[in-house]
C-alpha atoms as a PDB file:
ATOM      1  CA  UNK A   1      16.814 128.569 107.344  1.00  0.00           C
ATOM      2  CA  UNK A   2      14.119 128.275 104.855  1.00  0.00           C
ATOM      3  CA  UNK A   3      14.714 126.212 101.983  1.00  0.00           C
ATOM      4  CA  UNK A   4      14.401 129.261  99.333  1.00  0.00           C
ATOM      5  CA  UNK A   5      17.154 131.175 101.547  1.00  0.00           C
ATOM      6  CA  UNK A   6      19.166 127.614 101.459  1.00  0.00           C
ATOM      7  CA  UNK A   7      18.606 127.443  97.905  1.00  0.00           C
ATOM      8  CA  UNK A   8      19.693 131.442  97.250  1.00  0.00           C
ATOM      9  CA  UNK A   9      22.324 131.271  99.456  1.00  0.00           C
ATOM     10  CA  UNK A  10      23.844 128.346  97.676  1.00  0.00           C
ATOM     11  CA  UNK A  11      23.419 130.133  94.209  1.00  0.00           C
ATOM     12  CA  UNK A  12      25.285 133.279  95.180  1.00  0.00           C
ATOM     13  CA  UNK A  13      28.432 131.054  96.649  1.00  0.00           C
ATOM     14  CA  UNK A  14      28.276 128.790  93.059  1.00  0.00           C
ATOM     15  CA  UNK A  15      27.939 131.913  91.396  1.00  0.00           C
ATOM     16  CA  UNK A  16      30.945 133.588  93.123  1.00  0.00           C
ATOM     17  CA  UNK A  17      32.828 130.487  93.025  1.00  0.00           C
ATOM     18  CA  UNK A  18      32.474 130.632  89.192  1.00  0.00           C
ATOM     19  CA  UNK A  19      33.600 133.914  88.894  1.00  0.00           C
ATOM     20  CA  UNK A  20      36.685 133.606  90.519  1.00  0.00           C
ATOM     21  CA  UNK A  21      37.435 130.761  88.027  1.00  0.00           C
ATOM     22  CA  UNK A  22      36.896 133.097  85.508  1.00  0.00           C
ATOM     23  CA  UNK A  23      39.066 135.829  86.913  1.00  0.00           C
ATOM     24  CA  UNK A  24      41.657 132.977  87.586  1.00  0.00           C
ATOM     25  CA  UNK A  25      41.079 131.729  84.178  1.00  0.00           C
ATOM     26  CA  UNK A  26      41.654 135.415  82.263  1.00  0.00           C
ATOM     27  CA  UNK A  27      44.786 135.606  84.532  1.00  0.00           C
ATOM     28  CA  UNK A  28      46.339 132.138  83.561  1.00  0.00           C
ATOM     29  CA  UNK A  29      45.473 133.031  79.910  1.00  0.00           C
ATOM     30  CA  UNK A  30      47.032 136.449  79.763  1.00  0.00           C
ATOM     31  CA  UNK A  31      50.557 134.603  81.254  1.00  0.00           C
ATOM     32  CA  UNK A  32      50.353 131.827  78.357  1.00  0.00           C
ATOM     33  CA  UNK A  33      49.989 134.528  75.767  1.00  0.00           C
ATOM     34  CA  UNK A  34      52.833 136.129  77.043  1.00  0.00           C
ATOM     35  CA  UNK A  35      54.715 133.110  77.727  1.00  0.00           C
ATOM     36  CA  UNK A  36      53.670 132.176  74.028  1.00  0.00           C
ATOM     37  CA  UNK A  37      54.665 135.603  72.473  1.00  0.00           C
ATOM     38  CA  UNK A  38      58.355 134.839  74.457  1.00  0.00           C
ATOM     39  CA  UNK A  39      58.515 131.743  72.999  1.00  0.00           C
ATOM     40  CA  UNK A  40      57.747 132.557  69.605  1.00  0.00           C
ATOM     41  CA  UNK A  41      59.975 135.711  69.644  1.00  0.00           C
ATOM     42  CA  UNK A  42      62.405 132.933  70.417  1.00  0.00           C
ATOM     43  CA  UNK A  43      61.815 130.660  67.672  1.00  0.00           C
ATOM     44  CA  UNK A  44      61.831 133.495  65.076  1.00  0.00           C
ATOM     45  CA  UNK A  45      65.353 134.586  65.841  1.00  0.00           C
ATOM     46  CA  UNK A  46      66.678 130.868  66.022  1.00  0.00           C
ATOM     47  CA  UNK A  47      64.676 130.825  62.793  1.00  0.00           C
ATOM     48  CA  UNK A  48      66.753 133.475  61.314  1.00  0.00           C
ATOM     49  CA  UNK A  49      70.013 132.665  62.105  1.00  0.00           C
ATOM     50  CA  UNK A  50      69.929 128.936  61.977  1.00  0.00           C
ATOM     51  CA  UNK A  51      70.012 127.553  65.384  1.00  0.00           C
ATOM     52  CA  UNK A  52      69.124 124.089  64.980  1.00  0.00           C
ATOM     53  CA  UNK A  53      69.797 123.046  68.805  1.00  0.00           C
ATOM     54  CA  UNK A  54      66.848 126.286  69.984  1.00  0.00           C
ATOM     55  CA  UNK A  55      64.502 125.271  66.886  1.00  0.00           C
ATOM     56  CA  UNK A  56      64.910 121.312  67.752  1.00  0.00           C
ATOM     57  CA  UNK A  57      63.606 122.222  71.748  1.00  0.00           C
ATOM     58  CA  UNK A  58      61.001 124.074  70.764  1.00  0.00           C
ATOM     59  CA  UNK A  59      58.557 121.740  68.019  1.00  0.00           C
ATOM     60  CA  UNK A  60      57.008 118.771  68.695  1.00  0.00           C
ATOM     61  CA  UNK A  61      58.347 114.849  68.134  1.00  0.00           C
ATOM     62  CA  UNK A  62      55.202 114.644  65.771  1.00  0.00           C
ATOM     63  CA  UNK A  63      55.817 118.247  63.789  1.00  0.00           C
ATOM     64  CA  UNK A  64      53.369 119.474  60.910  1.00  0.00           C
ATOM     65  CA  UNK A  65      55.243 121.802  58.506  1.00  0.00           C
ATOM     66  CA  UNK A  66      52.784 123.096  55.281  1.00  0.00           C
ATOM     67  CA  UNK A  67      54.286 125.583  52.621  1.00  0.00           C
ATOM     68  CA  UNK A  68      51.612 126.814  50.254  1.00  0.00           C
ATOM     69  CA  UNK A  69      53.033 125.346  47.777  1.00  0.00           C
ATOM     70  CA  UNK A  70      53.836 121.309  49.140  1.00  0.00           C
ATOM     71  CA  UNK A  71      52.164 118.674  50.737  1.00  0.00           C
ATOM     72  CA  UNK A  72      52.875 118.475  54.810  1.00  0.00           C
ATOM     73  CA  UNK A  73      56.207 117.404  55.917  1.00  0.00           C
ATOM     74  CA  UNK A  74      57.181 115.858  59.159  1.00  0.00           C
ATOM     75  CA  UNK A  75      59.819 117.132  61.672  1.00  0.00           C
ATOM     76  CA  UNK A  76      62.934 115.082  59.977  1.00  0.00           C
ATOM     77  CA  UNK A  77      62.014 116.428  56.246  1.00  0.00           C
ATOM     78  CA  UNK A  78      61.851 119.818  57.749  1.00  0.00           C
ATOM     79  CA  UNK A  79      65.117 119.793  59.498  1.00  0.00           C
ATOM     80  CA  UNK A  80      66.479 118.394  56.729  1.00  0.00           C
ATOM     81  CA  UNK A  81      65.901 121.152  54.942  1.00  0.00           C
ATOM     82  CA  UNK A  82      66.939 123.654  57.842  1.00  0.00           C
ATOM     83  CA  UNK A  83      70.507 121.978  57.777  1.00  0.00           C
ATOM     84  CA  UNK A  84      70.773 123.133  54.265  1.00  0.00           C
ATOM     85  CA  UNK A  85      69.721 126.540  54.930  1.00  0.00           C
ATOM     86  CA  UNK A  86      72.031 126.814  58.484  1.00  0.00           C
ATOM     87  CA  UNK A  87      74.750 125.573  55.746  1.00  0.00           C
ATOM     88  CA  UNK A  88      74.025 128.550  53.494  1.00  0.00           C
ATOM     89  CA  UNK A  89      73.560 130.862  56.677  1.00  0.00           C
ATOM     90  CA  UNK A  90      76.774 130.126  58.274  1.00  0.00           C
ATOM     91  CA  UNK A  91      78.368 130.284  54.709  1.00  0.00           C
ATOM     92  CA  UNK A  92      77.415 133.240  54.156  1.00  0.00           C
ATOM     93  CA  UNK A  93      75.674 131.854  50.699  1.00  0.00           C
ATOM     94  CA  UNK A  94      72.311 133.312  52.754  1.00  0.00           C
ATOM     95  CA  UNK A  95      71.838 136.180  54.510  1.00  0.00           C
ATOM     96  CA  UNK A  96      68.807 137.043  56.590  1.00  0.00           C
ATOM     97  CA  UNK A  97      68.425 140.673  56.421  1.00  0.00           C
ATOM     98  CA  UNK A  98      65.021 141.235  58.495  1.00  0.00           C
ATOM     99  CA  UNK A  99      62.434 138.736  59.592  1.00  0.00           C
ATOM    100  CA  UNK A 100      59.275 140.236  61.429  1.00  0.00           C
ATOM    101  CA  UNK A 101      56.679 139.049  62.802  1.00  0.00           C
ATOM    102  CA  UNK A 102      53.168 141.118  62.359  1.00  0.00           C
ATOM    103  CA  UNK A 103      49.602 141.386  62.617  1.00  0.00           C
ATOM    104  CA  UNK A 104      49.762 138.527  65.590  1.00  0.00           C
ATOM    105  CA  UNK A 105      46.423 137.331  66.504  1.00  0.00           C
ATOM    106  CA  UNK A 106      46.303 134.623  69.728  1.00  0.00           C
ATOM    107  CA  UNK A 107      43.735 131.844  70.532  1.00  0.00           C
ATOM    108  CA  UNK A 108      44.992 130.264  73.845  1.00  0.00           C
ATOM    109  CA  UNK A 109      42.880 126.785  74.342  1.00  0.00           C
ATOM    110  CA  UNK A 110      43.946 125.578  77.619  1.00  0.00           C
ATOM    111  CA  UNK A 111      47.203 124.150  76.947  1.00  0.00           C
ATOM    112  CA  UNK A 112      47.406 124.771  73.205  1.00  0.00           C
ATOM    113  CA  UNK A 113      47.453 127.837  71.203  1.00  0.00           C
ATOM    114  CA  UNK A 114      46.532 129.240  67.611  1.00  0.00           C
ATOM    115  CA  UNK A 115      48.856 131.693  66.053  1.00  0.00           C
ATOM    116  CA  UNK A 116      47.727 133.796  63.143  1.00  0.00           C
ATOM    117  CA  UNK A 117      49.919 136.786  61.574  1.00  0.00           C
ATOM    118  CA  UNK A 118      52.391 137.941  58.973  1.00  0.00           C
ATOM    119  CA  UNK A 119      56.035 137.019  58.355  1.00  0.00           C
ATOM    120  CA  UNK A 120      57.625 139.858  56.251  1.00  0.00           C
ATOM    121  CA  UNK A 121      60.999 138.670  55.379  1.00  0.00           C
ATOM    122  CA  UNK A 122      63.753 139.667  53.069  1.00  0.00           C
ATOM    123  CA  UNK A 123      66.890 137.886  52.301  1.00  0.00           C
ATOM    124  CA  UNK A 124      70.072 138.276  49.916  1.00  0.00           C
ATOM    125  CA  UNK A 125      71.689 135.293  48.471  1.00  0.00           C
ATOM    126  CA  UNK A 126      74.271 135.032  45.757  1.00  0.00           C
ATOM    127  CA  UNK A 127      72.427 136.694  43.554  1.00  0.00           C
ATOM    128  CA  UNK A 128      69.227 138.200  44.386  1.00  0.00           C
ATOM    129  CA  UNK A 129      67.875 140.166  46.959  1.00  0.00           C
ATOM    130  CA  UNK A 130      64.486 138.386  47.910  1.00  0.00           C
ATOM    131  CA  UNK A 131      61.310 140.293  49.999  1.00  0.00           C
ATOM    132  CA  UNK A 132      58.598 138.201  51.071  1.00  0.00           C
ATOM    133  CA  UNK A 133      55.372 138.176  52.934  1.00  0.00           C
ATOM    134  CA  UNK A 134      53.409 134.977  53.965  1.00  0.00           C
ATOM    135  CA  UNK A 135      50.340 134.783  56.097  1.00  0.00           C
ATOM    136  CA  UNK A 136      50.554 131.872  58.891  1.00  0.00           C
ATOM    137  CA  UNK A 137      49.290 129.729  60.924  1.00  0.00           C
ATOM    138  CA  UNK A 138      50.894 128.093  63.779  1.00  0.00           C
ATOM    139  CA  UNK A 139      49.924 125.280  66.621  1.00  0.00           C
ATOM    140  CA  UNK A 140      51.529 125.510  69.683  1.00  0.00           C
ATOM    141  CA  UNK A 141      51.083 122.878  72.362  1.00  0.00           C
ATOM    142  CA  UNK A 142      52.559 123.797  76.068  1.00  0.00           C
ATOM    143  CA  UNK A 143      54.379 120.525  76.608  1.00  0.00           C
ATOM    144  CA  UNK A 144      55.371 120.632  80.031  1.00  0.00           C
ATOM    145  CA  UNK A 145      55.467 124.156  80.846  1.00  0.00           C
ATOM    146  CA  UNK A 146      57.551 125.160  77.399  1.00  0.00           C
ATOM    147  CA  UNK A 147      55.521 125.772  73.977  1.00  0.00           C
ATOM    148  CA  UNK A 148      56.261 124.157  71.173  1.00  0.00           C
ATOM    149  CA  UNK A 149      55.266 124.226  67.764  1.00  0.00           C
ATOM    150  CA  UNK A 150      53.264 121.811  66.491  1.00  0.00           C
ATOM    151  CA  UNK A 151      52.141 122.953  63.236  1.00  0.00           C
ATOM    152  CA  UNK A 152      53.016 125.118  60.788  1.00  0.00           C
ATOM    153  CA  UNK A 153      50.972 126.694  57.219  1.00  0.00           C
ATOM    154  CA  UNK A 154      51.826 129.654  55.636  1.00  0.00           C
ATOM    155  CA  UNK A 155      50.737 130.989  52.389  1.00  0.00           C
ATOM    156  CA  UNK A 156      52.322 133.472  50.239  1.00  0.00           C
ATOM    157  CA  UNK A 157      51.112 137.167  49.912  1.00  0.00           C
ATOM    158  CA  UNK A 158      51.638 137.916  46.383  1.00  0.00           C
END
């Protein structure tokens, strides 16, 4: 063979070899986003009702938790919190009457994803029926085959 056939030959097979990376890639993506979307789905409901045990499993050791209105908190302050609110939950001090999830927007980066949407939620304590509606921001890491969360911002809609 002539070295410009050699040469062209070896092109097309690194070109075709590239593209089924990319097919393969496309493929692996669009079963971590839906993975992802599972997971978060997950995480939302044992958001809701208080499950410690399903919210524990699914954020990282080193956890990132931003409100728009405090300074980041690790995973312990967090769940600290949480405990208080399963309290009122299981009290029935707090009820959760919707929590949705909206306007999702995924980034998958390999093994880590950004999470963009809206949280519309309305609750009824005590006294007060509360509605509201906070933009986020989440990291999710896959951690050996399950996502967790790694971060968290929100920032409320007013």
């Amino acid at each position: 063979m002539k070295p410009i056939r050699v040469l062209s030959l070896s092109l097309i097979i690194l070109t075709l070899i590239a593209c089924q990376e990319t097919v393969n890639s496309g493929k692996d993506d669009s079963d971590k986003r839906n993975s992802l979307l599972q997971t978060i789905e997950i995480f939302n409901t044992a958001f809701s009702k208080g499950d410690l045990a399903t919210l524990d499993s699914l954020t990282t050791e080193n956890y990132i938790h931003t409100n728009g209105n405090s300074k980041a908190i690790g995973k312990s302050k967090w769940f600290k919190y949480l405990e208080k609110r399963t309290a009122q939950i299981q009290s029935g001090n707090l009820k959760v009457i919707s929590y949705t999830f909206d306007e999702q927007h995924v980034e998958i980066y390999q093994n880590n994803a950004i999470v963009t949407g809206k949280i519309s939620v309305v609750t009824q304590d005590s006294v007060l029926l509360k509605e509201n509606q906070y933009r986020i921001t989440n990291l999710w890491a896959n951690v050996s085959g399950v996502w967790k969360r790694a971060a968290f911002h929100d920032g409320k809609i007013k």
